[in-house]
Protein backbone atom coordinates (compact mmCIF):
# COMPACT_ATOMS: atom_id res chain seq x y z
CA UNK A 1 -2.05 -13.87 -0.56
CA UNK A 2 -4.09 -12.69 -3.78
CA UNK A 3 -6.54 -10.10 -4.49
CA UNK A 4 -7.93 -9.72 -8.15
CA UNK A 5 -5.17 -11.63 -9.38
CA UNK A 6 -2.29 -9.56 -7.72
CA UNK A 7 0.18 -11.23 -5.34
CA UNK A 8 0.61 -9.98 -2.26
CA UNK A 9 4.43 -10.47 -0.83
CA UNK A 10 4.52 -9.08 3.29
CA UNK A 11 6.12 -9.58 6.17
CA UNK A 12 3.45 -7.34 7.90
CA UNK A 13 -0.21 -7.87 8.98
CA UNK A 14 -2.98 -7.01 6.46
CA UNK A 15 -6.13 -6.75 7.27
CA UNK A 16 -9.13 -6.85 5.04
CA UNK A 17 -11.86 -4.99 4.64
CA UNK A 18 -14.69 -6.36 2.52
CA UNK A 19 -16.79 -3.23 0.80
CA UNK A 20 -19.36 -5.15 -1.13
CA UNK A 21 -17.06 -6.22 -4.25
CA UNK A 22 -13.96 -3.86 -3.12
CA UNK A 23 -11.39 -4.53 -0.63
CA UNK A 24 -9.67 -2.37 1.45
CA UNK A 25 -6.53 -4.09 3.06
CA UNK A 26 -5.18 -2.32 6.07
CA UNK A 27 -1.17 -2.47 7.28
CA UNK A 28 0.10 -1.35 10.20
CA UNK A 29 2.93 0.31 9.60
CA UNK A 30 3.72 1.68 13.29
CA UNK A 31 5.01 4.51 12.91
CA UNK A 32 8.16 3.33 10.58
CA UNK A 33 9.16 5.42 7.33
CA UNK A 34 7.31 4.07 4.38
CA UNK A 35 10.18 4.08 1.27
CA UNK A 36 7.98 4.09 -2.12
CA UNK A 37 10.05 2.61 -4.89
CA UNK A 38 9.70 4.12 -8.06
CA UNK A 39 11.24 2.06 -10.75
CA UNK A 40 11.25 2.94 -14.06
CA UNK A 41 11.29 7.46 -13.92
CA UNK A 42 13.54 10.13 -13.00
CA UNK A 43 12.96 9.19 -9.20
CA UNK A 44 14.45 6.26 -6.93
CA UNK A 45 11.98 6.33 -4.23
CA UNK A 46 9.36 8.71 -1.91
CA UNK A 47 9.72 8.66 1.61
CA UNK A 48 6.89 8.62 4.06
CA UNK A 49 8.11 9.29 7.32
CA UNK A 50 6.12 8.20 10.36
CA UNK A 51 3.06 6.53 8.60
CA UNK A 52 1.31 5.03 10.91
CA UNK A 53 -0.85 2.42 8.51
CA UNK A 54 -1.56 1.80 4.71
CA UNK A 55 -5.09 0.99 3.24
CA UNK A 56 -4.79 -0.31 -0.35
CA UNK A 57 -8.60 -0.11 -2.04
CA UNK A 58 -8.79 -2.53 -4.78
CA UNK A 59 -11.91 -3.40 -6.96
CA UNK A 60 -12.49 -6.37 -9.15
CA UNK A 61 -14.36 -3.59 -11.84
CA UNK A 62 -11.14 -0.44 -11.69
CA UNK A 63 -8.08 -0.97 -12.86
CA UNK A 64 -6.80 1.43 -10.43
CA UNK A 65 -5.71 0.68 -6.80
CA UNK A 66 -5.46 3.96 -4.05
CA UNK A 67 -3.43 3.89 -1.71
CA UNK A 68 -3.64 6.13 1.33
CA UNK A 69 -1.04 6.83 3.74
CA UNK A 70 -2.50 7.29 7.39
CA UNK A 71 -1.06 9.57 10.10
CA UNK A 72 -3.41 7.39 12.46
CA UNK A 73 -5.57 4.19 12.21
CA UNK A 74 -8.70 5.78 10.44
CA UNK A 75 -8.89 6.75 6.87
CA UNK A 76 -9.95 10.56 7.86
CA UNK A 77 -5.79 10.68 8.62
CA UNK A 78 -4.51 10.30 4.89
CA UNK A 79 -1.58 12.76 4.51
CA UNK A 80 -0.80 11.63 1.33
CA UNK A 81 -3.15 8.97 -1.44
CA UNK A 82 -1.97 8.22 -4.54
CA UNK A 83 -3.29 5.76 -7.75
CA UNK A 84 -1.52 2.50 -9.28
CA UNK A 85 -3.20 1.82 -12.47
CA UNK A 86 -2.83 -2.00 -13.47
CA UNK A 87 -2.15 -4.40 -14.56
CA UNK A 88 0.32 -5.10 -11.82
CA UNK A 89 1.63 -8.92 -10.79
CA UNK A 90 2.21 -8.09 -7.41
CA UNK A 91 2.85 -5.54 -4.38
CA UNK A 92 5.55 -6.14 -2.13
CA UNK A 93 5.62 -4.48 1.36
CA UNK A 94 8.59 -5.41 3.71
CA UNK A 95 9.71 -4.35 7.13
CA UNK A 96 13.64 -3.35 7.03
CA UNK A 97 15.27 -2.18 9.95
CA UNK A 98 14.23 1.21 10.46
CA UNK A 99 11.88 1.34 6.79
CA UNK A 100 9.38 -0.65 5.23
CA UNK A 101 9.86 -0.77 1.66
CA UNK A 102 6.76 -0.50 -0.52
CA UNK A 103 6.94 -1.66 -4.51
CA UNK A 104 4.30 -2.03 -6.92
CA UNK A 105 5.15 -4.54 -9.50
């Protein structure tokens, strides 16, 4: 799938969310550690242990993308958000056993 002319590779279920010209896509994560890979610093990757979902908020106008990590299925349970600033080809998000990997490209 593509959003604003970023790939998205998953083995999960997204959702979307249409907010006028913004989309927020929603992934159940179930409870699994999230592993953020960090390419290209000082740091491998940042662990998010028992995030429950992921809401990615794009907009056609930004060239940032939030994401939010969610304790629960509602945005008001973020424990932790952080920004992507594109350009960016794609964002992969795969279920390992025991971790779902999460890479912005």
């Amino acid at each position: 799938m593509e959003y604003f002319n970023i790939q998205i590779e998953t083995n999960l279920q997204v959702r979307e969310i249409q907010r006028n010209a913004d989309i927020d896509l929603f992934i159940q994560t179930s409870g699994v550690p999230v592993h953020l890979e960090i390419p290209d610093s000082h740091y491998s990757r940042i662990q998010f242990p028992k995030a429950k979902a992921l809401l990615l908020r794009m907009s056609p106008t930004s060239h940032v993308i939030t994401c939010h990590i969610l304790r629960d299925i509602d945005l008001f349970s973020s424990f932790a958000n952080f920004e992507v600033h594109k350009p960016l080809e794609k964002i992969v998000l795969y279920q390992q056993e025991g971790y779902i990997d999460l890479k912005f490209e």
